[in-house]
Protein backbone atom coordinates (compact mmCIF):
# COMPACT_ATOMS: atom_id res chain seq x y z
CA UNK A 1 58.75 91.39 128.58
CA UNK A 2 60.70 93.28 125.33
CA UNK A 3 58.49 94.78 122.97
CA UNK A 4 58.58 93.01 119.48
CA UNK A 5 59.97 95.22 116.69
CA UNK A 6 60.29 92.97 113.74
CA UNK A 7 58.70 89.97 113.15
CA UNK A 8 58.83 87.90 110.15
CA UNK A 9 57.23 84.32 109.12
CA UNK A 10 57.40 82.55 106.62
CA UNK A 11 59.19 84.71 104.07
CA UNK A 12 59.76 83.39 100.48
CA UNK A 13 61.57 85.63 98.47
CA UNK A 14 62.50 83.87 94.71
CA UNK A 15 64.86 85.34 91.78
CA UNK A 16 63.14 84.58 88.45
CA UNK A 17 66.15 83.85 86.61
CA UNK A 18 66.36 82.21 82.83
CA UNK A 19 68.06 79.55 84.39
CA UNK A 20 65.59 78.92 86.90
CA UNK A 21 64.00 79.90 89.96
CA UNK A 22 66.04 80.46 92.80
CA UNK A 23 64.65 80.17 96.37
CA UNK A 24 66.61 82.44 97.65
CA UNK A 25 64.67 82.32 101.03
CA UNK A 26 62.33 79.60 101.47
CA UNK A 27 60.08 79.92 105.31
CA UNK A 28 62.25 82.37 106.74
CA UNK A 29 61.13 83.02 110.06
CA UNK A 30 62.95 85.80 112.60
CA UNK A 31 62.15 87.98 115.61
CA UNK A 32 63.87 91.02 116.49
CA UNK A 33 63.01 93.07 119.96
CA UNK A 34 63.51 96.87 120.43
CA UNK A 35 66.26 97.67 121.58
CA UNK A 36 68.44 94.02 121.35
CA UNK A 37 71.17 92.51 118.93
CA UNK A 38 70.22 90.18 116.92
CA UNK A 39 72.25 87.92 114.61
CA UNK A 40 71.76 86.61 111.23
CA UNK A 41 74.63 83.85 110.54
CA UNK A 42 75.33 81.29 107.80
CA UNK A 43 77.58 80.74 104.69
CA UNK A 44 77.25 82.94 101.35
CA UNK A 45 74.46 82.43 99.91
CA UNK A 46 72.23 81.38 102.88
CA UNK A 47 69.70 84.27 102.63
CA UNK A 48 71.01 86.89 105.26
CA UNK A 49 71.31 89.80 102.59
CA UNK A 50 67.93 88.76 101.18
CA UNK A 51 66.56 88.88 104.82
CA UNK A 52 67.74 92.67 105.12
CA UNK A 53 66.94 93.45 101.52
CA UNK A 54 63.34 91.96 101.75
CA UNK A 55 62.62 93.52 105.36
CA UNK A 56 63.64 96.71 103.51
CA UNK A 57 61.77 95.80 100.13
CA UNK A 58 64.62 96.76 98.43
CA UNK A 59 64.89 93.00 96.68
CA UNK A 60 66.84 94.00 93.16
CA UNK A 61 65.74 92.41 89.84
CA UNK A 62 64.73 89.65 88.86
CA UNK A 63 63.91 88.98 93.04
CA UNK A 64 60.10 89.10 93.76
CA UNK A 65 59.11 88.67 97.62
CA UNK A 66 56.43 85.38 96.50
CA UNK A 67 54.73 84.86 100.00
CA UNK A 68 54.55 85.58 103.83
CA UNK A 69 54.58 88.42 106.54
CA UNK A 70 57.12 91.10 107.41
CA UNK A 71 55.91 93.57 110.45
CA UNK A 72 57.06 96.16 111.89
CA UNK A 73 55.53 97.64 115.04
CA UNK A 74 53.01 95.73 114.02
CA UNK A 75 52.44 97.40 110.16
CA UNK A 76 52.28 95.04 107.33
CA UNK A 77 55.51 96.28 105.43
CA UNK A 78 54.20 93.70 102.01
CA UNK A 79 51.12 95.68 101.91
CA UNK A 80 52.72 99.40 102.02
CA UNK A 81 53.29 101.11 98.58
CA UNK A 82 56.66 102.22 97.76
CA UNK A 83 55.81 105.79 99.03
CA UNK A 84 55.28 105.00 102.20
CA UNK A 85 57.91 102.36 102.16
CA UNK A 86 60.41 105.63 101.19
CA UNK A 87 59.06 106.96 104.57
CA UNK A 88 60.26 104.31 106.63
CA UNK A 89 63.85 103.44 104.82
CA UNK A 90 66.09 106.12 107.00
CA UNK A 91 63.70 107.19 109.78
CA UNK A 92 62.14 104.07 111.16
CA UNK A 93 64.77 101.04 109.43
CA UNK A 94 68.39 101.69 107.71
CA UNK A 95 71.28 99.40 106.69
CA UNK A 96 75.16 99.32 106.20
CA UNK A 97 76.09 97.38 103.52
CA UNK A 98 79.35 95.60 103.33
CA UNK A 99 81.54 97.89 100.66
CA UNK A 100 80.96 101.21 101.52
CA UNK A 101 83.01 101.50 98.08
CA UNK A 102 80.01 100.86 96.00
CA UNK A 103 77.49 102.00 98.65
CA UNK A 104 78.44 105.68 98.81
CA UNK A 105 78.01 107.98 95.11
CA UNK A 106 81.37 108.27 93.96
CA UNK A 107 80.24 111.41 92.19
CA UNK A 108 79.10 113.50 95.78
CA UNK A 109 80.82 114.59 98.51
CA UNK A 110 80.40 113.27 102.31
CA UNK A 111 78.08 116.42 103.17
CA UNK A 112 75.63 116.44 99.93
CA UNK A 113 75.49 111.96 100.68
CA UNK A 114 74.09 113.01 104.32
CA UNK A 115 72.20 116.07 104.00
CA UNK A 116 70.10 115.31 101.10
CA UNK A 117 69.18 111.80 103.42
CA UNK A 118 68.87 114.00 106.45
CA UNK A 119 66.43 116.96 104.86
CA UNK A 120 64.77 114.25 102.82
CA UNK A 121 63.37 112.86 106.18
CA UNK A 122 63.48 115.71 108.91
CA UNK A 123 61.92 119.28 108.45
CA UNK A 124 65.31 120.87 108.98
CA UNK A 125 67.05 123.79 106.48
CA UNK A 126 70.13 123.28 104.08
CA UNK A 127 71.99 124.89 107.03
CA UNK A 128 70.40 122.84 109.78
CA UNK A 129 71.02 119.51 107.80
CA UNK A 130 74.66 120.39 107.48
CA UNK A 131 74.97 120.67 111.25
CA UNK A 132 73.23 117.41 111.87
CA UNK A 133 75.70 115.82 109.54
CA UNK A 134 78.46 117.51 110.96
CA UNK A 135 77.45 115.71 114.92
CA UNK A 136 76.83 112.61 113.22
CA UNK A 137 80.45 112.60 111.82
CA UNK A 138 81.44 113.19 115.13
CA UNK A 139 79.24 110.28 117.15
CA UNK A 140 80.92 107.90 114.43
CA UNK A 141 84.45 108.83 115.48
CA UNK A 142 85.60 110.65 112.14
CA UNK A 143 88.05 113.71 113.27
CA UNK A 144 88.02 116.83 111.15
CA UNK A 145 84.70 116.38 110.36
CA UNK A 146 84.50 119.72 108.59
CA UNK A 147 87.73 118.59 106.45
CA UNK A 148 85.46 114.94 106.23
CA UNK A 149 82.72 116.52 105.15
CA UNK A 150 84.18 118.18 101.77
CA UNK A 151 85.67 114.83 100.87
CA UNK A 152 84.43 112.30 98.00
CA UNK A 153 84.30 108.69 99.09
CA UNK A 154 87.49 108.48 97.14
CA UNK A 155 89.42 110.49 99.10
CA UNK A 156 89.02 108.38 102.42
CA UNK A 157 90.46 105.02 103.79
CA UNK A 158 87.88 101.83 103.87
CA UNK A 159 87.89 102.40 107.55
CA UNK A 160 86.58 105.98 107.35
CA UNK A 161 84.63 105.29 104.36
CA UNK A 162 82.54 102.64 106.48
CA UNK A 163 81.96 105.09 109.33
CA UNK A 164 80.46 107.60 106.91
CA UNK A 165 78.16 104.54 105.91
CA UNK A 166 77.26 104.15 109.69
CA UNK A 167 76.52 107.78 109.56
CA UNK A 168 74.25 107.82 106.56
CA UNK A 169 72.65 105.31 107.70
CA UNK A 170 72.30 106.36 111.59
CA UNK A 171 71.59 110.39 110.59
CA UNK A 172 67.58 109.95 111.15
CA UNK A 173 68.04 107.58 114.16
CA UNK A 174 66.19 104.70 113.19
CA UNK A 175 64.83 102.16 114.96
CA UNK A 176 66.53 99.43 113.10
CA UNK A 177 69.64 98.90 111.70
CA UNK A 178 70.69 95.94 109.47
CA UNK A 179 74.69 95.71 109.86
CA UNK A 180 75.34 93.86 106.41
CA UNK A 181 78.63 91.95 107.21
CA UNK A 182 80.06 95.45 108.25
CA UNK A 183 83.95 94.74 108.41
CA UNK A 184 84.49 92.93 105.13
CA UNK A 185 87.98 93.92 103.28
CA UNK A 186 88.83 95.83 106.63
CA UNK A 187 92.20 95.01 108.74
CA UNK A 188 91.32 93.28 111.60
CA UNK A 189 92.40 96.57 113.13
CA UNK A 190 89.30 98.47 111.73
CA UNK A 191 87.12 95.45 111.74
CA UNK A 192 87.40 95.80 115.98
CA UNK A 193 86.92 99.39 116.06
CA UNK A 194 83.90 99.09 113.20
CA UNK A 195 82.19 96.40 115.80
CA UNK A 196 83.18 98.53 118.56
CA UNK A 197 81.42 101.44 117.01
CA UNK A 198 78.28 99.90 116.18
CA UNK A 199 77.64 98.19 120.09
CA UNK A 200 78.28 101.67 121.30
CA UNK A 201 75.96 103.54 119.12
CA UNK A 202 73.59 100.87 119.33
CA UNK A 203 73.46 101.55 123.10
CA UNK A 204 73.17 105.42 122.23
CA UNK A 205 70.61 105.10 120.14
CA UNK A 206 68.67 102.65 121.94
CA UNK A 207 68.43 100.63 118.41
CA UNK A 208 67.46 97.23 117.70
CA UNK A 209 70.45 95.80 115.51
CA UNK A 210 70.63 92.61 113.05
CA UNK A 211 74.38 91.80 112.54
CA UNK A 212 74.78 89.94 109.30
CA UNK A 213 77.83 87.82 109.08
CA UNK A 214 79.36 84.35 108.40
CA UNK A 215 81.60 84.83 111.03
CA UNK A 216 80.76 82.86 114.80
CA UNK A 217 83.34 85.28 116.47
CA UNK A 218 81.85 88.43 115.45
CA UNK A 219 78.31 86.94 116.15
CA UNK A 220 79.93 85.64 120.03
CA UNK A 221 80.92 89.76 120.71
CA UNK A 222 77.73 90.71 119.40
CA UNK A 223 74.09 89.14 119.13
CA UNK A 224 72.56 88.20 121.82
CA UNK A 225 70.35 85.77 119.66
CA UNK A 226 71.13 84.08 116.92
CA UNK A 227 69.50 82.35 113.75
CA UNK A 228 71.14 80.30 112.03
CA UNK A 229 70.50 80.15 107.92
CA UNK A 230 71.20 77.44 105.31
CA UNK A 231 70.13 77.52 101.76
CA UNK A 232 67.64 80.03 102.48
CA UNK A 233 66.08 77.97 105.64
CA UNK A 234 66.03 78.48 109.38
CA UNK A 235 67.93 75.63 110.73
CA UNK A 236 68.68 76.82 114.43
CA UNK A 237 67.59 79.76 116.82
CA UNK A 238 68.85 80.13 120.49
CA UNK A 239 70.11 83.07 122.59
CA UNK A 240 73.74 83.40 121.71
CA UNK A 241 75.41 81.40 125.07
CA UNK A 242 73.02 78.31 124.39
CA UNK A 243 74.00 78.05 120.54
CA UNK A 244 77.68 78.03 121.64
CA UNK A 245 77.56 75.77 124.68
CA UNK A 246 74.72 73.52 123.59
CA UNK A 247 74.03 73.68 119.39
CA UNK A 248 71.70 71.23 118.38
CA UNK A 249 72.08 71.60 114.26
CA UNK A 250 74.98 69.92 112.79
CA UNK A 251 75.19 72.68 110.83
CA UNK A 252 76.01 74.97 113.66
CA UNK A 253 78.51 72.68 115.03
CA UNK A 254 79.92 72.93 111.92
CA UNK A 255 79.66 76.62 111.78
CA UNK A 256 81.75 76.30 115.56
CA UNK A 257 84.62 74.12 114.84
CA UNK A 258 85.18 76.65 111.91
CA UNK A 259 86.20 79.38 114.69
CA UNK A 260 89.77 80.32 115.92
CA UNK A 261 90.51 80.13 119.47
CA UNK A 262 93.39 80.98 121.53
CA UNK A 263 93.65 77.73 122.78
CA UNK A 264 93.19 75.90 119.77
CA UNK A 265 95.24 72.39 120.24
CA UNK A 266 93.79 71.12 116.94
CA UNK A 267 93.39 71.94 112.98
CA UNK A 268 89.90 74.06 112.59
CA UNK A 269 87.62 71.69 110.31
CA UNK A 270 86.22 72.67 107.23
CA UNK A 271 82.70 71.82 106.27
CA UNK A 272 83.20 69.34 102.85
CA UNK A 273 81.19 70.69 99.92
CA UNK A 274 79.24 73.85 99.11
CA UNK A 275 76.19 75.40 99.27
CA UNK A 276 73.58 73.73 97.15
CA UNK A 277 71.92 75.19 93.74
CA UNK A 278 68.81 76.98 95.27
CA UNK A 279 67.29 76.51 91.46
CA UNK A 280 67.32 72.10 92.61
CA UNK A 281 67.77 72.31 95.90
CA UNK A 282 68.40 68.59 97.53
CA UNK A 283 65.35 66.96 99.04
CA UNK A 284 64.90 66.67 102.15
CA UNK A 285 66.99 68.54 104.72
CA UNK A 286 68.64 70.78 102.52
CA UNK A 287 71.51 70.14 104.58
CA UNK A 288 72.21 66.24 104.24
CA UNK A 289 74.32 66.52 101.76
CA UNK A 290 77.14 67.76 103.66
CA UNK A 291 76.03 66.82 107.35
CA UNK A 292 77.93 63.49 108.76
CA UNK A 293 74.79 62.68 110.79
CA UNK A 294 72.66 61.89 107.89
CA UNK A 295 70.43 59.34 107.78
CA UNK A 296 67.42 58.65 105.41
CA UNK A 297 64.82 60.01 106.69
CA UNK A 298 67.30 63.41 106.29
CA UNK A 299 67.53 62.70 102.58
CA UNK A 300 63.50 62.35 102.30
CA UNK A 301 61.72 64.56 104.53
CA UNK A 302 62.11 67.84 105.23
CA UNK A 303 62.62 68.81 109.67
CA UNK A 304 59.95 71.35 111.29
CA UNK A 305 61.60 73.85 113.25
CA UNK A 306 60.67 72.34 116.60
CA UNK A 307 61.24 73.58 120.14
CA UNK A 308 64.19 72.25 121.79
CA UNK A 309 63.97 74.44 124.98
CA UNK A 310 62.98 78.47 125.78
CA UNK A 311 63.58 80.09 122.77
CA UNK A 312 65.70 77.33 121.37
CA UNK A 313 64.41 75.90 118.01
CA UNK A 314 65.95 73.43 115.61
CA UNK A 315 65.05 72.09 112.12
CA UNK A 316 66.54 68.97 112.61
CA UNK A 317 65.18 65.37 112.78
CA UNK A 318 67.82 63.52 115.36
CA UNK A 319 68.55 66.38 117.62
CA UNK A 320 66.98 64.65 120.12
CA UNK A 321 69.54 61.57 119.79
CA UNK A 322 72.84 63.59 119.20
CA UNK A 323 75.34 65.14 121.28
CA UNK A 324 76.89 68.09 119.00
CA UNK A 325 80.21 70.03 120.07
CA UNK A 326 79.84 73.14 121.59
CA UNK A 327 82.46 75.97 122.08
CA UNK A 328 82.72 78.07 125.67
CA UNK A 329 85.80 79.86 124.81
């Protein structure tokens, strides 16, 4: 049986804002083995950057994590102090945001970005570092990585720019790695090789990896679990073939019709209205609102996650009586 890495239950993590106190996550609950792909999926807004950011406790102002568990290999990360958090942030868990733009210091170069993160965390000299960073470079696919290693962020294509944040973020081999919807603002050229890059290192490294995205397609070539997040709330988990072929949330049917195929024969359907305001969210399922299958009891009691089948959970009060679409292809 896989060994669990991360577990969390639970989570509520709130922004105190002056208009109001947004739930940002509200009972998140997610499991994460070594060594497996995991994926967090939903809309903007539906708590999958909180998710990383709270794992990391790296929440930014005015976000407070209010209640519930994070572990990892078995340590209570909410009861660490930020010292020994520091400790585990490169060697033990990293991330790649999403804009590498405004994730890498304008002001240093490539090499200065990776050895300070690389001597900060391993007992190696100035010299030492530089090498590491150098091999990195090269694992992530950059050529000249000498010529790479001079550069500012500046200097580089969004493409190249990413892999350096795949670097940074890989150059103490953690355990870990939160992919925070790696490919956005890339061609679809880049976006393949990005994807590409990150199942192959995973496999190098031996990583567990939580792939972040709003995007079924990229979660179908990746994960192979998913959870599936709405307004903060788990509302489906299943090993990636069973959410496709069988979903039981009409949320993640939703989520499915939304995704391009090759032998599409009809208009992709878009899911009517938007997220709701996390400050009021709607009683409930948080989900009614925009879900066709609604029904009262929908509109005045909120659905446990229940079991469906093995490891297939839903938060959903007439999955039993529904037959949702899948997609095989």
């Amino acid at each position: 049986m896989a060994r669990r890495l991360l577990e969390i239950s639970d989570l509520r993590t709130y922004f105190f804002t002056e208009a109001g106190v947004v739930k940002a996550l509200d009972g998140m609950a997610v499991e994460v083995n070594e060594g497996e792909t995991i994926g967090l999926v939903g809309e903007s807004g539906s708590g999958k950057s909180v998710t990383a950011q709270s794992t990391l406790r790296i929440v930014p102002r005015p976000g407070r994590i209010v209640s519930g568990s994070v572990k990892f290999d078995g340590e209570d990360l909410l009861a660490k102090s930020e010292d020994e958090m520091r400790k585990l942030r490169g060697p033990k868990m990293a991330i790649v945001f999403q804009d590498p733009t405004t994730s890498l210091n304008p002001v240093y170069t490539v090499e200065k970005q990776l050895t300070d993160i690389i001597m900060l965390h391993r007992d190696l000299t100035k010299e030492e570092a530089r090498k590491s960073a150098l091999h990195i470079l090269e694992r992530v696919g950059i050529q000249e990585p000498e010529k790479r290693l001079k550069a500012y962020p500046h200097e580089l294509s969004g493409g190249m720019k990413q892999r350096v944040a795949i670097a940074r973020a890989l150059s103490c081999e953690p355990r870990l790695l939160f992919a925070d919807e790696p490919t956005t603002n890339l061609d679809v050229t880049i976006q393949a090789q990005v994807l590409e890059l990150l199942k192959q290192l995973q496999k190098e490294f031996g990583m567990s990896m939580v792939m972040i995205t709003h995007d079924m397609g990229i979660i179908a070539d990746m994960a192979e679990r998913v959870t599936v997040l709405y307004a903060g709330k788990v509302m489906e988990v299943a090993d990636t073939v069973t959410l496709f072929t069988f979903p039981k949330h009409p949320y993640t049917e939703a989520l499915l019709k939304a995704v391009p195929s090759v032998a599409q024969t009809r208009a992709l359907e878009v899911i009517p209205g938007n997220i709701p305001n996390l400050i009021e969210p709607p009683s409930g399922c948080v989900f009614h609102p925009r879900c066709k299958y609604a029904k009262d009891i929908c509109m005045k009691e909120v659905p446990p996650l229940e079991k469906v089948g093995e490891g297939h959970h839903v938060a959903c009060h007439r999955w039993r009586e529904l037959t949702l679409e899948g997609k095989s292809s």
